[in-house]
Structure formats: C-alpha cells, structure tokens
PDB file of N, CA and C in Angstrom:
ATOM      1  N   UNK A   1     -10.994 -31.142 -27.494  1.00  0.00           N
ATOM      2  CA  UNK A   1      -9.988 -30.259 -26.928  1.00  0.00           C
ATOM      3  C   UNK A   1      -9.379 -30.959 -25.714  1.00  0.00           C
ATOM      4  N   UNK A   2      -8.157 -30.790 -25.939  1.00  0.00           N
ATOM      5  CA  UNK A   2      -7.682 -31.728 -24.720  1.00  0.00           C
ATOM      6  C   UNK A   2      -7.538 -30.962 -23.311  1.00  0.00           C
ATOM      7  N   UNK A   3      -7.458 -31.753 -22.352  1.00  0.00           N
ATOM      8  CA  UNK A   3      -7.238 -31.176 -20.657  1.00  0.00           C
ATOM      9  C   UNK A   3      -5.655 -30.956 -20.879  1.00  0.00           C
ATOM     10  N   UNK A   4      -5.071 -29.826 -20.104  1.00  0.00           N
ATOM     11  CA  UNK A   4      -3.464 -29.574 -19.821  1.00  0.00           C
ATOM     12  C   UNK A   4      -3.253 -30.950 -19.683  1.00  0.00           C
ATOM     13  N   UNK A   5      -3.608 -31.724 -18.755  1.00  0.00           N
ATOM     14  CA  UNK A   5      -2.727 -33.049 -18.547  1.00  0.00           C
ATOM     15  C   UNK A   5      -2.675 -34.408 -19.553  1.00  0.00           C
ATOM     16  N   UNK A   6      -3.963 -34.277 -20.706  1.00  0.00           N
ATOM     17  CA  UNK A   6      -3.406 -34.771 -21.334  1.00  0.00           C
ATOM     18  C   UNK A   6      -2.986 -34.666 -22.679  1.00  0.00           C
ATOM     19  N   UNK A   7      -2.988 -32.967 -23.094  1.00  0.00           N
ATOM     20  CA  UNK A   7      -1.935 -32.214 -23.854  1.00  0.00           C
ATOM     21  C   UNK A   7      -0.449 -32.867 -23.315  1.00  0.00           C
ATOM     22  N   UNK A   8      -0.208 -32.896 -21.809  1.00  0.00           N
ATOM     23  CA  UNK A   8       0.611 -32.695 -21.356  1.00  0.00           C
ATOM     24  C   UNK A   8       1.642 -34.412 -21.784  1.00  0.00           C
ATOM     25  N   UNK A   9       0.726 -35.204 -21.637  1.00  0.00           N
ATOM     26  CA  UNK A   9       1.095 -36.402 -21.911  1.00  0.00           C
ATOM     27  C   UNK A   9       1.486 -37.172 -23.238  1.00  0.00           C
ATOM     28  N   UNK A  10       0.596 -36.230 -24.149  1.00  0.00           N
ATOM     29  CA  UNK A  10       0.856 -36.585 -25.162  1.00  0.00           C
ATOM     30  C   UNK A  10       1.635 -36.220 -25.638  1.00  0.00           C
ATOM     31  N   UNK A  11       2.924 -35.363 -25.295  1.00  0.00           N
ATOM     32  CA  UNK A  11       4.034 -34.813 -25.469  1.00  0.00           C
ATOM     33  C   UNK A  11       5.211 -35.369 -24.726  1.00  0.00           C
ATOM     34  N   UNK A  12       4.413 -36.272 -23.742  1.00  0.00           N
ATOM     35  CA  UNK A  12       5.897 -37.296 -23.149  1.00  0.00           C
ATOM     36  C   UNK A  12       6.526 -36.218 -22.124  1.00  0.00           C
ATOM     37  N   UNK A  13       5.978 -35.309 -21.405  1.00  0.00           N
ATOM     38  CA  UNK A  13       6.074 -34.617 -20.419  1.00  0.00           C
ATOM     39  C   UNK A  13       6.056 -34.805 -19.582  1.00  0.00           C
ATOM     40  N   UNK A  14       6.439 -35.041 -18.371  1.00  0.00           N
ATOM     41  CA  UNK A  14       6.567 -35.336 -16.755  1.00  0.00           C
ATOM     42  C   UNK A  14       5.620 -33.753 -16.342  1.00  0.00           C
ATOM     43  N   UNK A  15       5.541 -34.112 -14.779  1.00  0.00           N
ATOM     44  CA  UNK A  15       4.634 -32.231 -14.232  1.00  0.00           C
ATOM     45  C   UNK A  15       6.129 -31.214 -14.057  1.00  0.00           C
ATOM     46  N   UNK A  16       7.485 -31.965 -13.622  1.00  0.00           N
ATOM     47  CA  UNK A  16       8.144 -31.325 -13.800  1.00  0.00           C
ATOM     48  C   UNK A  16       8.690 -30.731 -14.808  1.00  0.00           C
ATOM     49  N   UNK A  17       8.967 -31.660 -15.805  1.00  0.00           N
ATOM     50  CA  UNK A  17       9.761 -31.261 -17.643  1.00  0.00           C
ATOM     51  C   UNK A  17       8.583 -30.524 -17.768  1.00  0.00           C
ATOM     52  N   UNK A  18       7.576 -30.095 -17.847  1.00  0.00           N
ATOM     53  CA  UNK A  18       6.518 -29.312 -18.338  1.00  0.00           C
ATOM     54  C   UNK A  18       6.708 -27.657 -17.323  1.00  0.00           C
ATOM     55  N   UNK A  19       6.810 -28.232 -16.272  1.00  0.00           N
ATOM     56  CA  UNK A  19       7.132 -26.496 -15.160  1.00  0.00           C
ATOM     57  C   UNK A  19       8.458 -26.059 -15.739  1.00  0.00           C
ATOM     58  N   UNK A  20      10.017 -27.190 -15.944  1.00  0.00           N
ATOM     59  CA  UNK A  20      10.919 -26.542 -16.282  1.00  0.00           C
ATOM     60  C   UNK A  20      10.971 -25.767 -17.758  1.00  0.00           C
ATOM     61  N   UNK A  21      10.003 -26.383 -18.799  1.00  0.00           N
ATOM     62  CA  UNK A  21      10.108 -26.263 -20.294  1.00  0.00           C
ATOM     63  C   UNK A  21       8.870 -25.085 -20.100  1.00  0.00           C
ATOM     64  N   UNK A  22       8.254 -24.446 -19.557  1.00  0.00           N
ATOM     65  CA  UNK A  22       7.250 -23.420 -19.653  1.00  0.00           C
ATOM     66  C   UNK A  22       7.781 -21.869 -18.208  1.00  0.00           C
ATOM     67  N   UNK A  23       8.675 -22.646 -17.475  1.00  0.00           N
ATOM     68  CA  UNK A  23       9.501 -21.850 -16.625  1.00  0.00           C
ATOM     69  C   UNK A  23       8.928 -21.402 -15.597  1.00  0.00           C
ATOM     70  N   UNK A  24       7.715 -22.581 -15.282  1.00  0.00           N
ATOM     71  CA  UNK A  24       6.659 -22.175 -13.788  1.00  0.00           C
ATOM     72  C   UNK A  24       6.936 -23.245 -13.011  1.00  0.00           C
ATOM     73  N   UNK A  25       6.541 -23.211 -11.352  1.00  0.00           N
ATOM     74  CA  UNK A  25       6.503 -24.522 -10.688  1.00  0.00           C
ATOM     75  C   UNK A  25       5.660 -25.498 -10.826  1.00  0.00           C
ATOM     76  N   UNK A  26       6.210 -26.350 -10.578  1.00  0.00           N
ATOM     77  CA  UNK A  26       5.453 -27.847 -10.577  1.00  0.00           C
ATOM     78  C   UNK A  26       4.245 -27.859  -9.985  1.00  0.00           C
ATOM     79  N   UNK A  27       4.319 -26.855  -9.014  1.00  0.00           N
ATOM     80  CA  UNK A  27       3.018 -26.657  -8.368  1.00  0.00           C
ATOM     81  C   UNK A  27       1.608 -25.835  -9.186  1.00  0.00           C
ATOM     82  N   UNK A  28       2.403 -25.436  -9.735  1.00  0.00           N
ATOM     83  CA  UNK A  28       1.391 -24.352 -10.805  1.00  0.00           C
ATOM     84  C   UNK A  28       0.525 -25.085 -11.530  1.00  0.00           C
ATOM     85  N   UNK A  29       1.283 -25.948 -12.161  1.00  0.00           N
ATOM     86  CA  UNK A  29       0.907 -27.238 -13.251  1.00  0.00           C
ATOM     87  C   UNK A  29       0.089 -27.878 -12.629  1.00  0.00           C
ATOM     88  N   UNK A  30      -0.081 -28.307 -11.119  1.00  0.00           N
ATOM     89  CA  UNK A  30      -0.723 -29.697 -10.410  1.00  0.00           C
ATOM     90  C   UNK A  30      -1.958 -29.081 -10.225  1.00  0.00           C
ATOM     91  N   UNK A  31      -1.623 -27.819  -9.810  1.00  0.00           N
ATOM     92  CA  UNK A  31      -3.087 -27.026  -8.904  1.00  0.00           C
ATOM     93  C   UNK A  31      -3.971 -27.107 -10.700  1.00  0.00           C
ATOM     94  N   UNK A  32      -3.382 -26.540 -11.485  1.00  0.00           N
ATOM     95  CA  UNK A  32      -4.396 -26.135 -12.771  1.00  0.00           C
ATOM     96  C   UNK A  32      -4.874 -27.626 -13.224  1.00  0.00           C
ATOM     97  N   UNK A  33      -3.973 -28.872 -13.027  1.00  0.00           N
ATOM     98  CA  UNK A  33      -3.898 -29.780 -13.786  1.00  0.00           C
ATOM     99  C   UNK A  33      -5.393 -30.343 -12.611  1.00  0.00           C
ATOM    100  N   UNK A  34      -5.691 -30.167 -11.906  1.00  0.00           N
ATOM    101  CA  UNK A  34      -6.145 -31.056 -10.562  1.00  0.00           C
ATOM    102  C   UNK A  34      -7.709 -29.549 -10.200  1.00  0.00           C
ATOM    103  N   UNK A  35      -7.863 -28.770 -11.033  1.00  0.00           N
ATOM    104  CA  UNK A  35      -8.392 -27.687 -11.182  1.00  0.00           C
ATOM    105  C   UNK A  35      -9.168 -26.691  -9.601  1.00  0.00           C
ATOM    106  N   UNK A  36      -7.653 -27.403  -9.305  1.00  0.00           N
ATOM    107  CA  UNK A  36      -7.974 -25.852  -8.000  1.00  0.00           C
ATOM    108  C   UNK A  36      -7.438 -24.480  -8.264  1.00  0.00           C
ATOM    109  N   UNK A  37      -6.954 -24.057  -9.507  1.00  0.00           N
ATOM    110  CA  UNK A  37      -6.051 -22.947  -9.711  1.00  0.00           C
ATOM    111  C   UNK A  37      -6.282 -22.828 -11.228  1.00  0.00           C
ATOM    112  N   UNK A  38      -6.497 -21.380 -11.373  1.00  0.00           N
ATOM    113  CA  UNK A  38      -6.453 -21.076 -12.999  1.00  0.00           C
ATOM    114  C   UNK A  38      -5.481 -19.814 -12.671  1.00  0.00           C
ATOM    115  N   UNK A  39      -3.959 -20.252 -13.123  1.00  0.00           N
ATOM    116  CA  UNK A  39      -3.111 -19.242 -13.726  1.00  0.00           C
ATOM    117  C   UNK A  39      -3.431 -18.107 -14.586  1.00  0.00           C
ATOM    118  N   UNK A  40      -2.617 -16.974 -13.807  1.00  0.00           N
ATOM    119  CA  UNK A  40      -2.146 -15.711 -15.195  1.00  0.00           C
ATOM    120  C   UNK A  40      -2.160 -16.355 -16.248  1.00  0.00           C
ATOM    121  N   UNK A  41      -3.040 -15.006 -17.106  1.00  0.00           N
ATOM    122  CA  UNK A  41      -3.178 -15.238 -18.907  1.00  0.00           C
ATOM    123  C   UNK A  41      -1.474 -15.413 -19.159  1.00  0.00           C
ATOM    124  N   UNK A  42      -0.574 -14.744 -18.733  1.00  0.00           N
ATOM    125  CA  UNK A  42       0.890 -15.199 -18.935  1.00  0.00           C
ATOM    126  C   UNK A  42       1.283 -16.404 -18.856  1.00  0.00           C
ATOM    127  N   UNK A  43       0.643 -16.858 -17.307  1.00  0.00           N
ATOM    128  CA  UNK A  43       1.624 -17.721 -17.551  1.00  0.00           C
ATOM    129  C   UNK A  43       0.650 -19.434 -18.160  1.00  0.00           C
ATOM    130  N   UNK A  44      -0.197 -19.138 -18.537  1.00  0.00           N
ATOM    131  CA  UNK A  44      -1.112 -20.172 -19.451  1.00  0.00           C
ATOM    132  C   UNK A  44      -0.711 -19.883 -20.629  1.00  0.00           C
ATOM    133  N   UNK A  45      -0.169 -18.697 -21.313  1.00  0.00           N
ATOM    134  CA  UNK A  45       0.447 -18.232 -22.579  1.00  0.00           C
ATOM    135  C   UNK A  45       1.879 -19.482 -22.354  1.00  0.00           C
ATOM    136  N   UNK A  46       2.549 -19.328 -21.092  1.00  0.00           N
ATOM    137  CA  UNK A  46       3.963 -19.995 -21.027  1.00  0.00           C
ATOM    138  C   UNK A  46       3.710 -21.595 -21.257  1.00  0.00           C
ATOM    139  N   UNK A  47       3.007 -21.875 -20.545  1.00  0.00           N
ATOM    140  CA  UNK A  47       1.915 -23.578 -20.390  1.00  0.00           C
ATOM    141  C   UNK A  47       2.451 -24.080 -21.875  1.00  0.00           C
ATOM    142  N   UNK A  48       1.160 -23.332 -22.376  1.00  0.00           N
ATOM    143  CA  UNK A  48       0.407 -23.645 -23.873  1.00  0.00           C
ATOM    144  C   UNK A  48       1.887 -23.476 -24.884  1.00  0.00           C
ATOM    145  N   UNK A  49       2.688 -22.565 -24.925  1.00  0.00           N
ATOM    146  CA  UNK A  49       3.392 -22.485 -25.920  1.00  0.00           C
ATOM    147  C   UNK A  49       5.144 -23.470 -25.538  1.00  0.00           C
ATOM    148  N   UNK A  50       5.024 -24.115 -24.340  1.00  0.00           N
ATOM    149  CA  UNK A  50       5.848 -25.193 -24.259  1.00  0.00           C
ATOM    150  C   UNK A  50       4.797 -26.494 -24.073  1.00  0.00           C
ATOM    151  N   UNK A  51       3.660 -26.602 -24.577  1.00  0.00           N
ATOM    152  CA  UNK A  51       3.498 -27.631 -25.575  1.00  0.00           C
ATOM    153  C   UNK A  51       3.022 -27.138 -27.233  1.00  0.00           C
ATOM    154  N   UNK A  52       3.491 -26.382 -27.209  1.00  0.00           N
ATOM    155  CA  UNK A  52       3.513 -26.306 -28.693  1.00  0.00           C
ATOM    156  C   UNK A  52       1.647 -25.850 -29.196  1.00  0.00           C
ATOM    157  N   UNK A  53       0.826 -25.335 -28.245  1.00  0.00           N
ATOM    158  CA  UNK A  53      -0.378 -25.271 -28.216  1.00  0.00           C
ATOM    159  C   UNK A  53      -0.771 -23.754 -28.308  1.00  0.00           C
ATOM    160  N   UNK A  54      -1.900 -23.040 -29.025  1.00  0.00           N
ATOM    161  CA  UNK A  54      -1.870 -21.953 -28.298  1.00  0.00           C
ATOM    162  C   UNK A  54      -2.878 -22.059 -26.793  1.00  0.00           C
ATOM    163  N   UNK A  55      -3.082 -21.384 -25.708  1.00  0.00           N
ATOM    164  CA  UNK A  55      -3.722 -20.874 -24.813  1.00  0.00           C
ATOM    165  C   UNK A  55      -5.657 -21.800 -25.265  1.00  0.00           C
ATOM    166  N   UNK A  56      -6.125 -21.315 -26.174  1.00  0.00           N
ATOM    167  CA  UNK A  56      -7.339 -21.972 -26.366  1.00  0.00           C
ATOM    168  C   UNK A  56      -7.435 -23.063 -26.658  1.00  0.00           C
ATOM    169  N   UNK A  57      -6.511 -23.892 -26.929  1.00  0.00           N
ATOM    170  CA  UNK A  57      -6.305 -25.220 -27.206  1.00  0.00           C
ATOM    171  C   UNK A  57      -6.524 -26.433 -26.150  1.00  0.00           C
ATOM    172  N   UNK A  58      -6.227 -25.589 -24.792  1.00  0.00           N
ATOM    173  CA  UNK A  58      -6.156 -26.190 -23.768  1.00  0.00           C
ATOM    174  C   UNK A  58      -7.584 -26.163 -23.115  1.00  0.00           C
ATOM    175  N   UNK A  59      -8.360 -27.456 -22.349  1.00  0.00           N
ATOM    176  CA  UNK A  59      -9.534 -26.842 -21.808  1.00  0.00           C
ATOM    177  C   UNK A  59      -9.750 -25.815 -20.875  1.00  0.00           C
ATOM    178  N   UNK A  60      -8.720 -25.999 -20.094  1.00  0.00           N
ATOM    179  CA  UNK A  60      -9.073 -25.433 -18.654  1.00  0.00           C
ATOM    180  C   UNK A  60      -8.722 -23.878 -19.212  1.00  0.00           C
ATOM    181  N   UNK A  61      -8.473 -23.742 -20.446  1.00  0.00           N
ATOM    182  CA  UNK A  61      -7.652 -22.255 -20.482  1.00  0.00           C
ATOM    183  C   UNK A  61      -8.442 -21.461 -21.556  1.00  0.00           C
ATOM    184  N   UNK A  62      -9.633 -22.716 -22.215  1.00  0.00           N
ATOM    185  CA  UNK A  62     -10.297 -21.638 -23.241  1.00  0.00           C
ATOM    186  C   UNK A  62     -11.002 -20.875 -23.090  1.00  0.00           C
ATOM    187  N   UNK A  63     -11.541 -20.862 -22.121  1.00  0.00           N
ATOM    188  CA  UNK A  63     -12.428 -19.710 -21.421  1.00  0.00           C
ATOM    189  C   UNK A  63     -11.943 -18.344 -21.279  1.00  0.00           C
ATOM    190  N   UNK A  64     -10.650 -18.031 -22.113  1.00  0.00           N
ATOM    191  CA  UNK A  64      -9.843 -17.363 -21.858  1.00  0.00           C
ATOM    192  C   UNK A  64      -9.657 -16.823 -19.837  1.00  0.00           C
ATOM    193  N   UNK A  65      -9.424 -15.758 -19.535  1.00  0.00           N
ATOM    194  CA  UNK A  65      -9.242 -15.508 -18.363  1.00  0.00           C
ATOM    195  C   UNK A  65     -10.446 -14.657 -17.604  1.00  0.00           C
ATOM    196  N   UNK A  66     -10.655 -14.712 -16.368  1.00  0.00           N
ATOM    197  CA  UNK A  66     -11.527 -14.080 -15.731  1.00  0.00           C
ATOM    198  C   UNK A  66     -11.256 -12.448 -15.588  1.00  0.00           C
ATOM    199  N   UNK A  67     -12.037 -11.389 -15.675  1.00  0.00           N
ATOM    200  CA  UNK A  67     -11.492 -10.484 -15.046  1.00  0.00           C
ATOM    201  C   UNK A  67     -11.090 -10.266 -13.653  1.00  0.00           C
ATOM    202  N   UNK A  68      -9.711  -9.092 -13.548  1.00  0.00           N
ATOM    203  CA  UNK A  68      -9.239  -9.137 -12.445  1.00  0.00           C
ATOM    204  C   UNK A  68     -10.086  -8.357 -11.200  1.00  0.00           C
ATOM    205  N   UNK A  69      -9.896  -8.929 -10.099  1.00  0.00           N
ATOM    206  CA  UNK A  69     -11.013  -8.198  -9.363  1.00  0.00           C
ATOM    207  C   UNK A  69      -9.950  -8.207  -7.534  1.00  0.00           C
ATOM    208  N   UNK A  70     -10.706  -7.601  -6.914  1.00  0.00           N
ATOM    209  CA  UNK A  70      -9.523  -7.323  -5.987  1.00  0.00           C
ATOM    210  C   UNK A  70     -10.093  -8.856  -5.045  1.00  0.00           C
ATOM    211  N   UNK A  71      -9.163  -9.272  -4.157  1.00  0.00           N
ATOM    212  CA  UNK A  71      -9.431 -10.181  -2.974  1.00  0.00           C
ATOM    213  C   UNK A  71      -8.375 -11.903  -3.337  1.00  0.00           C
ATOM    214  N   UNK A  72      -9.140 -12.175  -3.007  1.00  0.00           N
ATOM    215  CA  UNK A  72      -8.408 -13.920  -3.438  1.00  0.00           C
ATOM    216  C   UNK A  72      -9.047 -14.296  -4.175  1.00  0.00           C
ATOM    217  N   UNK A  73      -8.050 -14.504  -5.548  1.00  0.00           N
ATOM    218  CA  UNK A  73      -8.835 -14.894  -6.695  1.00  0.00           C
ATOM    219  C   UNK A  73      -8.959 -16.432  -7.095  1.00  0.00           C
ATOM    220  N   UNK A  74      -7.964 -16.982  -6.180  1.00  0.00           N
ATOM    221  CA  UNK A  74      -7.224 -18.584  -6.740  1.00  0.00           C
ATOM    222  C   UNK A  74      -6.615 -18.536  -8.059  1.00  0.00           C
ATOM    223  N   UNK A  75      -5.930 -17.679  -8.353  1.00  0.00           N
ATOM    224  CA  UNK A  75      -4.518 -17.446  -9.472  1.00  0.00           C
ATOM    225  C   UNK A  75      -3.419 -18.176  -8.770  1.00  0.00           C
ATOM    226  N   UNK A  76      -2.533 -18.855  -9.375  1.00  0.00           N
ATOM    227  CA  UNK A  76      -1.411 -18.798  -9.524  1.00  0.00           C
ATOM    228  C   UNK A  76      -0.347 -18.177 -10.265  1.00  0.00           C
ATOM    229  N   UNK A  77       0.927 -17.875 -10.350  1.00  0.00           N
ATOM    230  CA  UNK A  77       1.958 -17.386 -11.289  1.00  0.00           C
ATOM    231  C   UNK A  77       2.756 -18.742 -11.888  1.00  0.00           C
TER     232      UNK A  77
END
C-alpha cells in the first residue's frame, strides 16, 4: 500500500498540482505527507479520489478516521 507521497509521485504530481487537483492547500498535503496531520474523512476522500485512489488505498488514510472528540485534534481541512 503506498504512502500519499508516493501515490502522489507516481502520478507525476507536484505537492501543489495535487492541493490544486484535490482542492486543499499545499499545506494540508505536507503536514499529512510529513505525518504531523491526519485530515477530514472529506477531505482524504478529496486526496484519494484526485489520485484516482479510494481513501484505503492510501497508508496514512487506511485506518480509516479517528473519532471526533472535543479539544485539538491535529486535523486539518
């Protein structure tokens, strides 16, 4: 199972062409890619389906999502 980044590569993706083609920031991508940040089930749905992947395909994302709980979760959008 591949890591986002090198799903990401093997698609000839830059961190930006991947934030503009999934419609999140670049920053979103680096923090998950660099695993200080696990994104909304959304927007790992957005990730995964502008590479052509679903959501479990990806490592950092098969775990599906944590439940939500109140405080600082380290999510991104």
């Amino acid at each position: 199972m591949p890591t986002l980044r090198e799903a990401r590569t093997r698609r000839l993706f830059s961190v930006r062409a991947l934030a503009e083609a999934a419609r999140v920031s670049p920053t979103t991508i680096n923090l998950v890619e660099t695993g200080r940040r696990l994104p909304h089930f959304g927007t790992m749905r957005k990730i995964a389906q502008a590479l052509d992947l679903e959501p479990g395909e990806i490592a950092e994302f098969a775990g599906g999502h944590p439940p939500s709980g109140g405080g600082k979760s380290g999510r991104v959008e």
